[in-house]
N, C-alpha and C. Protein backbone atom coordinates (compact mmCIF):
# COMPACT_ATOMS: atom_id res chain seq x y z
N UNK A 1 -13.10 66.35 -149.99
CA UNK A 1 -13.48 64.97 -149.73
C UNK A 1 -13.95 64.84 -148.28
N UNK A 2 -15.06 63.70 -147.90
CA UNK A 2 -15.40 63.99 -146.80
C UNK A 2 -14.07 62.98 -146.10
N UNK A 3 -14.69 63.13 -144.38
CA UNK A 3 -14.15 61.92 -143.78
C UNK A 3 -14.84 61.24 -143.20
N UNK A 4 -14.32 59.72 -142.80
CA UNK A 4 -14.91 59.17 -141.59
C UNK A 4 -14.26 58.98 -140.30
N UNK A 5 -14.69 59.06 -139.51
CA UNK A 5 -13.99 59.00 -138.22
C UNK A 5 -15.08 57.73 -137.63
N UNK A 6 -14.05 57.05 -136.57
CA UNK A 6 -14.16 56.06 -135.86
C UNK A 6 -13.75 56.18 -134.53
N UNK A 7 -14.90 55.37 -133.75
CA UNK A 7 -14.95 55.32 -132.56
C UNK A 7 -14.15 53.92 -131.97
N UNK A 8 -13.32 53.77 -131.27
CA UNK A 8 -12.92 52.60 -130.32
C UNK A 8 -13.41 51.78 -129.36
N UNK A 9 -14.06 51.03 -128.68
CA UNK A 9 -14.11 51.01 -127.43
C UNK A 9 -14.25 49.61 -126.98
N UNK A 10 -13.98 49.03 -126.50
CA UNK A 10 -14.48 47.88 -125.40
C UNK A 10 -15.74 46.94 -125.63
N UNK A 11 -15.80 46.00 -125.87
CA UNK A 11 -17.14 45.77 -125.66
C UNK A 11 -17.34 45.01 -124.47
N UNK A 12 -18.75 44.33 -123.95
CA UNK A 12 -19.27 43.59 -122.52
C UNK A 12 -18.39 42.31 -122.86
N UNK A 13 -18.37 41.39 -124.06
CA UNK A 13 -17.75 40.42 -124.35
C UNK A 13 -16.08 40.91 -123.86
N UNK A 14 -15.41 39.75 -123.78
CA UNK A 14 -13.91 39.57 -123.93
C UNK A 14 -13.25 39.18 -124.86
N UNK A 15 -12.43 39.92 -125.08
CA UNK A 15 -11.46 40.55 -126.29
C UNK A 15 -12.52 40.66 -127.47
N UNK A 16 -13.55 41.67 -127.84
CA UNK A 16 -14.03 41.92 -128.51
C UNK A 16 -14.33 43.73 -128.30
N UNK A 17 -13.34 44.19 -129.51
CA UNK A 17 -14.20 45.98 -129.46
C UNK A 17 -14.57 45.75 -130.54
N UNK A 18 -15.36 47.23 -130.43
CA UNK A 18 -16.26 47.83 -131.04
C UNK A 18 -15.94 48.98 -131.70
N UNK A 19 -16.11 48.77 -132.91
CA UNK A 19 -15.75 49.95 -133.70
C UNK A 19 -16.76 50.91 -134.03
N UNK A 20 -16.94 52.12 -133.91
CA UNK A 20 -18.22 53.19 -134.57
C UNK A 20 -17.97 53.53 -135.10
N UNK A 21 -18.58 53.54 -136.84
CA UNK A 21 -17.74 54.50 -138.08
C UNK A 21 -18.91 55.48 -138.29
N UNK A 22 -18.01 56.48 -138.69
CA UNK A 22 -19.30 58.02 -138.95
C UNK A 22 -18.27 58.46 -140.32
N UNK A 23 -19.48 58.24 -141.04
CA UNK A 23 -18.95 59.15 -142.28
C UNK A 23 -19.03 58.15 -143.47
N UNK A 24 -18.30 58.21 -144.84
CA UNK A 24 -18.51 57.43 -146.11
C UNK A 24 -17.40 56.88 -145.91
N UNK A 25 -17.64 55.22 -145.90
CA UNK A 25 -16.71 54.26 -146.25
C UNK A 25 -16.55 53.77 -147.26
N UNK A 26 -15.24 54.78 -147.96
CA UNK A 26 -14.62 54.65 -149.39
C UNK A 26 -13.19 54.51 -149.40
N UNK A 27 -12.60 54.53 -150.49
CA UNK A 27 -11.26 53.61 -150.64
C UNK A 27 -10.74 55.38 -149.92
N UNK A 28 -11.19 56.65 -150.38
CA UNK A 28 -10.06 57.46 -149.24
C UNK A 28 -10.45 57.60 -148.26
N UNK A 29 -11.28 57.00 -147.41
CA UNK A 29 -11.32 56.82 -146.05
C UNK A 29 -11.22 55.72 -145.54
N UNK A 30 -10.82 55.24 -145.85
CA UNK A 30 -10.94 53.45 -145.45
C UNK A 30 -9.56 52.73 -144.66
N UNK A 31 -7.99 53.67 -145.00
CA UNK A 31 -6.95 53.68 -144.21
C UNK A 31 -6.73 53.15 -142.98
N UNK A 32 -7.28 54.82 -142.17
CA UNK A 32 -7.35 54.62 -141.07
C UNK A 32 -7.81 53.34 -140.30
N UNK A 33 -9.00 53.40 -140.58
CA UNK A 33 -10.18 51.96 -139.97
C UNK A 33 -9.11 50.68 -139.89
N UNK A 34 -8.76 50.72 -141.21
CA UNK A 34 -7.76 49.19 -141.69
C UNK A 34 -6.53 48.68 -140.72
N UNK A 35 -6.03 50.24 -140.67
CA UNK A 35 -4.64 50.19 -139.50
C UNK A 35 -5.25 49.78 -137.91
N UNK A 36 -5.86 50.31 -137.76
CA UNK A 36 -6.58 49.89 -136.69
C UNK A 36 -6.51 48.35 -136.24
N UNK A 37 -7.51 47.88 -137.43
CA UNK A 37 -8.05 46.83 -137.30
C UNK A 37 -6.91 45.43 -137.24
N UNK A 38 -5.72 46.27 -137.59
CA UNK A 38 -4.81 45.15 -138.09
C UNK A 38 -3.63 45.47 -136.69
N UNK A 39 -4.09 46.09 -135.56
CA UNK A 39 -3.48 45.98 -134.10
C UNK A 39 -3.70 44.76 -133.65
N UNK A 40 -2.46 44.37 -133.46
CA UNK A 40 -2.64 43.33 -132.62
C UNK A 40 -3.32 42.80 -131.43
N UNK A 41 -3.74 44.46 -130.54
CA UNK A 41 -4.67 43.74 -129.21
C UNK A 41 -5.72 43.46 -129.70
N UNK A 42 -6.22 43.89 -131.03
CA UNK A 42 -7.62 43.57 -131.56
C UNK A 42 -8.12 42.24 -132.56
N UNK A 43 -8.56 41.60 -131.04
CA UNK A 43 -9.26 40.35 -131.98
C UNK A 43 -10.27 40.13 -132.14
N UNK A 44 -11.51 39.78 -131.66
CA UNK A 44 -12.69 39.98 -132.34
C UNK A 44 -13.35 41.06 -132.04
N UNK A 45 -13.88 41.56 -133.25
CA UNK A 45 -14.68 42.81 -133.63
C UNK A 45 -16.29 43.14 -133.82
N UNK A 46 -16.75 43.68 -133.26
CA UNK A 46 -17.92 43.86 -133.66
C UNK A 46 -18.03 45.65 -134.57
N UNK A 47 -18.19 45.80 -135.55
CA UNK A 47 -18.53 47.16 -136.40
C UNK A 47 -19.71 47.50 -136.49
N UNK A 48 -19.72 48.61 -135.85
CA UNK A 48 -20.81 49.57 -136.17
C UNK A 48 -20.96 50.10 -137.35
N UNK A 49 -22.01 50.57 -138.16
CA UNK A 49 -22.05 50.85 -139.30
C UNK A 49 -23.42 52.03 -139.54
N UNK A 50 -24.36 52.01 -138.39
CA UNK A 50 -25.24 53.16 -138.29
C UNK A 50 -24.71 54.34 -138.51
N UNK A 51 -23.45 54.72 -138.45
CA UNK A 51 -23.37 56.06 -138.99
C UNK A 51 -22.71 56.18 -140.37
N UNK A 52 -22.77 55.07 -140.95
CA UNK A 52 -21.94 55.01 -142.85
C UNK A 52 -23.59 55.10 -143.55
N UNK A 53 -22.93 56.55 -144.03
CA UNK A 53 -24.51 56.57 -145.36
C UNK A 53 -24.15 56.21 -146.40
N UNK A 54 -22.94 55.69 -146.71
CA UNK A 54 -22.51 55.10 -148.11
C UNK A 54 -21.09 54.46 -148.38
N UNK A 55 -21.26 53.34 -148.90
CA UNK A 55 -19.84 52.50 -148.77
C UNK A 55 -19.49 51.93 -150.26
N UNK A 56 -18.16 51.88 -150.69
CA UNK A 56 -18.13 51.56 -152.28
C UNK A 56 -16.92 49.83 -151.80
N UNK A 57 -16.77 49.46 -152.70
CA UNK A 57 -16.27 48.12 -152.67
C UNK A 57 -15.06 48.51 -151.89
N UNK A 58 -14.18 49.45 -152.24
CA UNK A 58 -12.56 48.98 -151.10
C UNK A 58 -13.91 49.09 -149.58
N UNK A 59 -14.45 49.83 -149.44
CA UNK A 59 -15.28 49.62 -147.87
C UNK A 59 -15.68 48.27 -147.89
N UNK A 60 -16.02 47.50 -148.78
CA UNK A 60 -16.87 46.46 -148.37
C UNK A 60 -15.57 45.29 -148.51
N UNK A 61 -14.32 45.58 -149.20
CA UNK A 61 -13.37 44.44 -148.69
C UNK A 61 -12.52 44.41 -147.73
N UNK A 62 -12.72 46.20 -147.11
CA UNK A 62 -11.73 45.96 -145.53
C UNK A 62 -12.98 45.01 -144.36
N UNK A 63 -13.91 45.07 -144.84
CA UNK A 63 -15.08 44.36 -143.91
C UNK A 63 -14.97 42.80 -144.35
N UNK A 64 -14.95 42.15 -145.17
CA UNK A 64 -14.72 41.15 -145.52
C UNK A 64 -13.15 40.76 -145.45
N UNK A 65 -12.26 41.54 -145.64
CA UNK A 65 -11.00 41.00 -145.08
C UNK A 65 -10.88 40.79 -143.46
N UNK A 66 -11.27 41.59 -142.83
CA UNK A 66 -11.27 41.28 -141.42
C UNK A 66 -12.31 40.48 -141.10
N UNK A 67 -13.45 40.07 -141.19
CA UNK A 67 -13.83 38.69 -141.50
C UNK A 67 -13.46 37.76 -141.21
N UNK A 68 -12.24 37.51 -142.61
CA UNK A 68 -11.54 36.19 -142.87
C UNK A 68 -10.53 36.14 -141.93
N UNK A 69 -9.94 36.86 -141.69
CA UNK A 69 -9.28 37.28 -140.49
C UNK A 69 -9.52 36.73 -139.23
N UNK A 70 -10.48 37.31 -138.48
CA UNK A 70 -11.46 36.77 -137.64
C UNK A 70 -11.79 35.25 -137.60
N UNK A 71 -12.49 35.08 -138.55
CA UNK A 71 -12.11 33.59 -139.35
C UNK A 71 -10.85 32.22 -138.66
N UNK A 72 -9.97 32.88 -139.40
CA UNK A 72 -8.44 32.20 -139.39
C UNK A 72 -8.31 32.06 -137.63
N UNK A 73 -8.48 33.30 -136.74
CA UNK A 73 -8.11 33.45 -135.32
C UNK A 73 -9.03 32.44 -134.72
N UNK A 74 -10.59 32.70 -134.89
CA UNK A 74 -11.37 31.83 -134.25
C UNK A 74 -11.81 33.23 -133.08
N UNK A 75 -12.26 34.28 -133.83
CA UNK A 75 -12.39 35.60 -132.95
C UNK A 75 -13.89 35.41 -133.49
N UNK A 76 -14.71 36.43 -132.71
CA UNK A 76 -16.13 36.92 -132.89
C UNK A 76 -16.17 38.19 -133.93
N UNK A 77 -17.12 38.31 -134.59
CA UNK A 77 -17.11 39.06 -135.75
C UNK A 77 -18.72 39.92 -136.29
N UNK A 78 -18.97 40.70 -135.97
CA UNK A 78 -20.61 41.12 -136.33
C UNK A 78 -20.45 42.67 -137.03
N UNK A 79 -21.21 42.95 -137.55
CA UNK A 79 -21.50 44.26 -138.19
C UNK A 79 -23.09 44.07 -137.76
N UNK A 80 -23.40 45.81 -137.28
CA UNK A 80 -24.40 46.11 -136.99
C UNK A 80 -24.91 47.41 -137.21
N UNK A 81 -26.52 47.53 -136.87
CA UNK A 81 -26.68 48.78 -137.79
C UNK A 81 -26.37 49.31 -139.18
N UNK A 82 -26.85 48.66 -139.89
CA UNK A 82 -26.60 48.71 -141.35
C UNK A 82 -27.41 49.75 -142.12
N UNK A 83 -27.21 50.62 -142.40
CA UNK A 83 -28.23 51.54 -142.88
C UNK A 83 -28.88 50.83 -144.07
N UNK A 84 -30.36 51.19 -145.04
CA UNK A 84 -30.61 50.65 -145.79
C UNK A 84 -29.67 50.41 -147.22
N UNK A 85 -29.04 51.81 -147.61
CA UNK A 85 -28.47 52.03 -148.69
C UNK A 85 -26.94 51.28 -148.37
N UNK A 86 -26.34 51.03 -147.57
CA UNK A 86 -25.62 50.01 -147.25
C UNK A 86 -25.36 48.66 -147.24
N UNK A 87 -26.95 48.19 -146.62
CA UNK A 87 -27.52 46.87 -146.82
C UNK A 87 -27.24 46.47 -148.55
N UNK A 88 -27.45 47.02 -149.21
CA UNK A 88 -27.90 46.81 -150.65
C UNK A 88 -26.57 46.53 -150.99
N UNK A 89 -25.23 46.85 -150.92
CA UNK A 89 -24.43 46.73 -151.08
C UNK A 89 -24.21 45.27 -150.80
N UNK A 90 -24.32 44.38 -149.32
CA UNK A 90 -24.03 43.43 -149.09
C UNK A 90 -24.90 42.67 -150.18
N UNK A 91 -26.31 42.69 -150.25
CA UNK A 91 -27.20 42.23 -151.08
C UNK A 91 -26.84 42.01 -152.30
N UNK A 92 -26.39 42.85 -152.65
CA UNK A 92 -25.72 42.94 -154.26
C UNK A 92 -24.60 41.95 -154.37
N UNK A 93 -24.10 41.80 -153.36
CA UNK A 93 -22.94 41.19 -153.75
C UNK A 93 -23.12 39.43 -152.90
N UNK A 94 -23.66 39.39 -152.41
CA UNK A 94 -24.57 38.49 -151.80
C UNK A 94 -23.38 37.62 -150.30
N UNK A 95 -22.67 38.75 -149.72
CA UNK A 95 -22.11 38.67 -148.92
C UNK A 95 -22.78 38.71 -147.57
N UNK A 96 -24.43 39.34 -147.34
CA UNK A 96 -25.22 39.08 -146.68
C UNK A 96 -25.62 37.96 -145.82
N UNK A 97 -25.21 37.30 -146.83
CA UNK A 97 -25.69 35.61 -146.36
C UNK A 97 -24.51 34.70 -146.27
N UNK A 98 -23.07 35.80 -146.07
CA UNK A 98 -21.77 35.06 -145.09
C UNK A 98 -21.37 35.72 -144.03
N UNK A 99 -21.80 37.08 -143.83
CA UNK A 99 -21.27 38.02 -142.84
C UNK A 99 -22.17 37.66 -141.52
N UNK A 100 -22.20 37.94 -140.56
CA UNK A 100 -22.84 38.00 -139.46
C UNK A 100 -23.12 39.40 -139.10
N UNK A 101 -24.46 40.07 -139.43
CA UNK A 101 -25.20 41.05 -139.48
C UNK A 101 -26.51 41.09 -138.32
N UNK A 102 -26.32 41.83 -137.14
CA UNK A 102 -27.32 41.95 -136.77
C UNK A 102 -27.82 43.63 -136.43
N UNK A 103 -28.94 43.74 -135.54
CA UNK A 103 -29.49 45.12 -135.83
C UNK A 103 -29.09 46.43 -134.83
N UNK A 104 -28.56 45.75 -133.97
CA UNK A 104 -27.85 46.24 -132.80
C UNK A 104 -26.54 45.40 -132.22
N UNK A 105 -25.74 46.34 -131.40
CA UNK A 105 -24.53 45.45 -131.15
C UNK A 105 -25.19 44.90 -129.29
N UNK A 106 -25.89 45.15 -128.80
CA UNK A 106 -26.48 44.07 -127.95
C UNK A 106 -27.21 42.57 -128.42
N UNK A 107 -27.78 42.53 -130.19
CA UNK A 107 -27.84 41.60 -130.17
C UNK A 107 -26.74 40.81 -130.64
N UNK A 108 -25.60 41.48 -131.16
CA UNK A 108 -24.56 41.02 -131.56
C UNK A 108 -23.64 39.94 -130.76
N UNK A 109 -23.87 40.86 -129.45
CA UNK A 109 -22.99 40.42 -127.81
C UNK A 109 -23.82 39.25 -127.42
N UNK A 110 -24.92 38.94 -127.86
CA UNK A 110 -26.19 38.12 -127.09
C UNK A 110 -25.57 36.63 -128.16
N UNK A 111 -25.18 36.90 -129.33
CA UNK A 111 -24.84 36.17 -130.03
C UNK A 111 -23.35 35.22 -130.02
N UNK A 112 -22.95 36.29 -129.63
CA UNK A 112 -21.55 35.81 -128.76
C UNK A 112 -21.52 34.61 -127.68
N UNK A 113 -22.75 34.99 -127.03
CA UNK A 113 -22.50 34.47 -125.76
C UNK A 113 -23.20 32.96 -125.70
N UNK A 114 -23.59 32.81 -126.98
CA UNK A 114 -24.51 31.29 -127.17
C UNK A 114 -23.21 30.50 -127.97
């Protein structure tokens, strides 16, 4: 089975990291990311997603659970870099048009700041 591994880091905004995922976001990789996400210093998130070549639904409800999450806090929230075969996923399910998706996480931060 493959893995994904994830990156941590900081973003320019306050209290907002950034997550980098590399690899397939599927229900057996999807753990890790989740535990993460559910630390307490971490409140709003921005996810990277340029390095997921393929994501099945548990991937697409740890993204939508932290969301609502986000949501509830009143935190910042973006996914960026969406590969195409990824995109289709949101499309399909027509979560596209509730998530906050942009194409880079500078315009993500730019979005923040309005």
């Amino acid at each position: 089975m493959e893995e994904m591994e994830f990156e941590r880091e900081a973003s320019s905004c306050p209290d907002v990291t950034v997550f980098r995922l590399k690899g397939p976001f599927v229900l057996g990789t999807m753990f890790a990311l989740q535990a993460a996400l559910r630390d307490a210093a971490v409140k709003g998130v921005i996810i990277d997603l340029s390095g997921v070549p393929y994501m099945d639904s548990a991937g697409l409800g740890v993204l939508l659970g932290e969301w609502s999450h986000t949501q509830r806090g009143g935190f910042k929230y973006a996914l960026v870099g969406t590969t195409p075969r990824v995109h289709t996923i949101f499309e399909i399910t027509h979560t596209d048009t509730v998530l906050p998706m942009f194409a880079t996480q500078a315009e993500a931060e730019a979005s923040f700041a309005k």
